[in-house]
C-alpha atoms as a PDB file:
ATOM      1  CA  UNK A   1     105.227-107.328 154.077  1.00  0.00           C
ATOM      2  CA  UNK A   2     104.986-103.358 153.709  1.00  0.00           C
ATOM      3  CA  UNK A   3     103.860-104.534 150.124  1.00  0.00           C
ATOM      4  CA  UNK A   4     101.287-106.800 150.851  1.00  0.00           C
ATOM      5  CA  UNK A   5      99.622-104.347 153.149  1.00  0.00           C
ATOM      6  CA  UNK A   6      99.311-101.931 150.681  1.00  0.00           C
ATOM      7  CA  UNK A   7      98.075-104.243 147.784  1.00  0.00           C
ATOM      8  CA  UNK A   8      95.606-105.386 150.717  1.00  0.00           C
ATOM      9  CA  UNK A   9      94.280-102.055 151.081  1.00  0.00           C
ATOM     10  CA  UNK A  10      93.884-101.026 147.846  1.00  0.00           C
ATOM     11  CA  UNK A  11      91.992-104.232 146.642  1.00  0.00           C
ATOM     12  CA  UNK A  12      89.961-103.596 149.739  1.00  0.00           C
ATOM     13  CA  UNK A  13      89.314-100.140 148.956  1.00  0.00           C
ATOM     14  CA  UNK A  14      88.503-100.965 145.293  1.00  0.00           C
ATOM     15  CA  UNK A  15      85.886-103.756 146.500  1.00  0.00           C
ATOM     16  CA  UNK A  16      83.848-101.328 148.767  1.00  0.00           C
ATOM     17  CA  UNK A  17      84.031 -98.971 145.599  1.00  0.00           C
ATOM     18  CA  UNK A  18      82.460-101.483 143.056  1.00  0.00           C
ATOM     19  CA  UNK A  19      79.613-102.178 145.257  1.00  0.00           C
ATOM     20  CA  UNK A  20      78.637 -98.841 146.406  1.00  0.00           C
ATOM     21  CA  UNK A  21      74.981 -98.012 145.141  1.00  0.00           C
ATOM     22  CA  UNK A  22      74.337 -94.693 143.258  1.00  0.00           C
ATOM     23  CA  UNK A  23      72.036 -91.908 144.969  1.00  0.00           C
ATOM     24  CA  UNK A  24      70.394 -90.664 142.157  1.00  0.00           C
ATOM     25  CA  UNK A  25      66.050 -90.591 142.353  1.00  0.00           C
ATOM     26  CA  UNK A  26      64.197 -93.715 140.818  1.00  0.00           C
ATOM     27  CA  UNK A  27      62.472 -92.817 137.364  1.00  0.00           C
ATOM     28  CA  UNK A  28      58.829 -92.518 139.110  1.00  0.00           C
ATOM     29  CA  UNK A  29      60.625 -89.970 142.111  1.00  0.00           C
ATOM     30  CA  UNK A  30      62.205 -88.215 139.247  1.00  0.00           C
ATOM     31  CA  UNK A  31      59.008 -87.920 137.555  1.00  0.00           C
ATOM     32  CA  UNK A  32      57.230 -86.439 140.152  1.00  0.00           C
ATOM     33  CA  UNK A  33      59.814 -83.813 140.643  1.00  0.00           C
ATOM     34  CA  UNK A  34      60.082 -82.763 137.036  1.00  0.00           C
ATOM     35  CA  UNK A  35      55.951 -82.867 137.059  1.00  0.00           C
ATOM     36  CA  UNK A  36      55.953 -80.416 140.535  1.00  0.00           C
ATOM     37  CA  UNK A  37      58.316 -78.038 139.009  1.00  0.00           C
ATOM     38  CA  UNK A  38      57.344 -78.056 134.968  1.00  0.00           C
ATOM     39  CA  UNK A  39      56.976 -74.286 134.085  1.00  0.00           C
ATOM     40  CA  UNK A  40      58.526 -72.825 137.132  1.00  0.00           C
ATOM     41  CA  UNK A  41      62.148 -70.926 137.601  1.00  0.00           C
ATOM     42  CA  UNK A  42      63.893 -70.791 140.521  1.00  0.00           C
ATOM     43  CA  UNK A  43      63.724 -68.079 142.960  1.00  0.00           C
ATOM     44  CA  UNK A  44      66.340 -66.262 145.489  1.00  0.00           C
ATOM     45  CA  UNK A  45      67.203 -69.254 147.790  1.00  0.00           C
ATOM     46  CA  UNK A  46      65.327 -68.481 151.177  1.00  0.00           C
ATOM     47  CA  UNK A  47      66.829 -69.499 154.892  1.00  0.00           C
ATOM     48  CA  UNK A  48      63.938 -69.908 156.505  1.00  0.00           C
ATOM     49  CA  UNK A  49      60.318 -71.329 155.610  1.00  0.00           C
ATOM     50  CA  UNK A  50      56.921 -69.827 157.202  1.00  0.00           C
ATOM     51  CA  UNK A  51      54.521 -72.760 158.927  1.00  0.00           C
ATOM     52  CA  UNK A  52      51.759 -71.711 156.807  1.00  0.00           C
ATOM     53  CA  UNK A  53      53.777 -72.155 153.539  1.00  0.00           C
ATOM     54  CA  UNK A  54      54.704 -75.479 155.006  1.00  0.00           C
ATOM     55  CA  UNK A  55      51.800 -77.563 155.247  1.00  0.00           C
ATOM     56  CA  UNK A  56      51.520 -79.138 151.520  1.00  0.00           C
ATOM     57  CA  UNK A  57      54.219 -81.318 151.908  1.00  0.00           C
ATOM     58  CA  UNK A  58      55.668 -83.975 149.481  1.00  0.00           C
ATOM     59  CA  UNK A  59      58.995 -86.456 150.168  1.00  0.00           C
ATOM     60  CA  UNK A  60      60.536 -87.419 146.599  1.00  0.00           C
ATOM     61  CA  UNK A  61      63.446 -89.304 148.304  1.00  0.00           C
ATOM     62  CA  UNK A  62      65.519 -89.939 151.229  1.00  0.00           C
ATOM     63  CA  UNK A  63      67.029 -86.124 150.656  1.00  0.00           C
ATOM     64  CA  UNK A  64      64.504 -83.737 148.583  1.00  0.00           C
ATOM     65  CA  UNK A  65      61.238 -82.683 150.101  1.00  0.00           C
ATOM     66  CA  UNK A  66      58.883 -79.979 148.223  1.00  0.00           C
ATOM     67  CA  UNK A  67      56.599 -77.572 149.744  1.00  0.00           C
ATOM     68  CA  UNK A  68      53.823 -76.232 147.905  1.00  0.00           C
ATOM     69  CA  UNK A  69      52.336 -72.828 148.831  1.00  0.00           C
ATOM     70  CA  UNK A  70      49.592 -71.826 146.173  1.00  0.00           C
ATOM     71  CA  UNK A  71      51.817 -71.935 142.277  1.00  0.00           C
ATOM     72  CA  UNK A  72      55.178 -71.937 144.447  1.00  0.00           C
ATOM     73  CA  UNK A  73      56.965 -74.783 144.795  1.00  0.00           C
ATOM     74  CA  UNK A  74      59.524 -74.637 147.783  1.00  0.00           C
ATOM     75  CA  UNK A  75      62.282 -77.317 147.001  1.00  0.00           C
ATOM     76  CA  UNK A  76      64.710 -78.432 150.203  1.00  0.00           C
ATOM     77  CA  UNK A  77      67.465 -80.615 149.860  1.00  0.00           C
ATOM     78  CA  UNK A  78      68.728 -81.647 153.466  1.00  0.00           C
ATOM     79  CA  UNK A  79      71.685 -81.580 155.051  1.00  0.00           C
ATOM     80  CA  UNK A  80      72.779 -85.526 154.649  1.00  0.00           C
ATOM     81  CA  UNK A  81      70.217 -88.317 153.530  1.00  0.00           C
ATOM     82  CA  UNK A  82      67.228 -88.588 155.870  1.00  0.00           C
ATOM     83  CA  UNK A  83      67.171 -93.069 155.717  1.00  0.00           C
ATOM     84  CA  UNK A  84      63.968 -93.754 155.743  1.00  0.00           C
ATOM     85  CA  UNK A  85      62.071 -90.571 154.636  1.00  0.00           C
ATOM     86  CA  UNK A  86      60.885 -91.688 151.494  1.00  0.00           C
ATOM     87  CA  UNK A  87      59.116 -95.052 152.687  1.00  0.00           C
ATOM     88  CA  UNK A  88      55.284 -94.286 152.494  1.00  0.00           C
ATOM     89  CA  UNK A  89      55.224 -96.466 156.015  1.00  0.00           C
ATOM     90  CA  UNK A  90      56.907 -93.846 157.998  1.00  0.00           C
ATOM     91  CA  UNK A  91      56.429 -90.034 159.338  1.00  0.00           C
ATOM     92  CA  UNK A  92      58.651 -87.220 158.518  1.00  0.00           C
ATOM     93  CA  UNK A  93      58.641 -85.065 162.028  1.00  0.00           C
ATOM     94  CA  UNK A  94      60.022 -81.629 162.173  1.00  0.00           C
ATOM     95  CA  UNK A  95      61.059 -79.643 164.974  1.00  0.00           C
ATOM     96  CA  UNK A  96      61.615 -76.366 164.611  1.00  0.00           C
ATOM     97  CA  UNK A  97      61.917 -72.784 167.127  1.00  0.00           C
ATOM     98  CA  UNK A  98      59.636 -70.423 166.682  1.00  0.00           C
ATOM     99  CA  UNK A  99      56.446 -69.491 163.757  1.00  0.00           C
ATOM    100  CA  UNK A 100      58.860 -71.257 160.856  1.00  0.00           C
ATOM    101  CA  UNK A 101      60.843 -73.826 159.228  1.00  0.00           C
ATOM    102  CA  UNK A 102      64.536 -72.901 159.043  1.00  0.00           C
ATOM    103  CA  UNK A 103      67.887 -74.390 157.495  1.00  0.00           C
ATOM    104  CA  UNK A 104      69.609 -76.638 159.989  1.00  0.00           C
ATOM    105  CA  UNK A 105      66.219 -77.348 161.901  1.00  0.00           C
ATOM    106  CA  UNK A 106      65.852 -81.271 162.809  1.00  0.00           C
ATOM    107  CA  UNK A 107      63.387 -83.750 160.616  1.00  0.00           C
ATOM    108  CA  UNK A 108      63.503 -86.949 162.209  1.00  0.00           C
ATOM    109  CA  UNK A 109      61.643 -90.123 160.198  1.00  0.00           C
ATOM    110  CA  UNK A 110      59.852 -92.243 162.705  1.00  0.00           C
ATOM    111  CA  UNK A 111      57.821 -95.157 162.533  1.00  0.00           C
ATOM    112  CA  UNK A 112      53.951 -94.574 162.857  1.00  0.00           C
ATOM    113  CA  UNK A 113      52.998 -97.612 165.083  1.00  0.00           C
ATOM    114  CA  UNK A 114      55.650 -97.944 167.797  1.00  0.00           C
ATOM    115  CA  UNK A 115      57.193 -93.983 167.645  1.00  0.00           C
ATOM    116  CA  UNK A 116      60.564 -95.155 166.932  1.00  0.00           C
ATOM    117  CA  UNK A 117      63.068 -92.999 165.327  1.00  0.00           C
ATOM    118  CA  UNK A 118      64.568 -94.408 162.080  1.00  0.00           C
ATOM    119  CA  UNK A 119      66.517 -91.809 160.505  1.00  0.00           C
ATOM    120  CA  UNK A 120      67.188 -88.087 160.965  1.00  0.00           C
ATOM    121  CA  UNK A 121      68.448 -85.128 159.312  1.00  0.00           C
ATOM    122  CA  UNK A 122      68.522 -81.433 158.860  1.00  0.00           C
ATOM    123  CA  UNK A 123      67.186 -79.447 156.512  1.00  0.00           C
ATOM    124  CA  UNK A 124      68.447 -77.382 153.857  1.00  0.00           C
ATOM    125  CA  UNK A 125      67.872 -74.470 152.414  1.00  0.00           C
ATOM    126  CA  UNK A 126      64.652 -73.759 150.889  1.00  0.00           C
ATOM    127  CA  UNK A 127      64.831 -73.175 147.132  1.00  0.00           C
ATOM    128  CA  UNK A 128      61.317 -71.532 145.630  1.00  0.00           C
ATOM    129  CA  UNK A 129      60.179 -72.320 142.116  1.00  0.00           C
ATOM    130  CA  UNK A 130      57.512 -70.092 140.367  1.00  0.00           C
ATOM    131  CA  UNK A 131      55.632 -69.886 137.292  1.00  0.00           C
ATOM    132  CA  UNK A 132      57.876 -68.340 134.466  1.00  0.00           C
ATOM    133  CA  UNK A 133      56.417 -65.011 133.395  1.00  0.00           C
END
């Protein structure tokens, strides 16, 4: 019986394996990140993001957002997937203390037409990318 359980569990285990999708960007997401950062090295990773460096915002997928302030490309990768961010049909809403944008502050993704919440996440740190000299 002790047998069986264990064959049980790892045929289980192996199923949910084989059908797990990966979570790697689609070509036309990856494109538009390679595009946004073509030409630019990365800078000292920064904690915290000022609102006015904030507003030019772009979602590539459900975990990279980029910020662009002037020829500097801010890149954050959040803390976990935000479901939902990347679908044009819904709003990415952050909440944050204070005159920034900081690591660990909540983005929520909520539908435009009824306010509903439909994913959530925090974000990560905030990576900037400027022209090489």
């Amino acid at each position: 019986m002790r047998i069986w359980m264990i064959g049980l569990a790892a045929l289980t285990l192996a199923a949910c394996e084989s059908t797990m999708e990966p979570t790697g960007r689609s070509e036309r997401d990856q494109a538009i990140y390679d595009r946004e950062l073509a030409g630019k090295v990365a800078g000292k990773v920064e904690k915290c993001l000022p609102l006015h460096r904030s507003r030019d915002m772009e979602v590539i997928d459900d975990h990279t957002i980029l910020f662009r302030d002037g020829n500097t490309v801010y890149v954050n990768t959040t803390l976990g997937d935000c479901n939902n961010m990347s679908d044009d049909s819904y709003a990415l809403v952050t909440r944050n203390v204070g005159p920034q944008l900081c690591r660990g502050d909540l983005a929520t993704v909520t539908d435009a037409s009824s306010g509903m919440t439909v994913g959530s996440c925090s974000l990560g740190d905030f990576v900037p990318y400027r022209p090489a000299s």
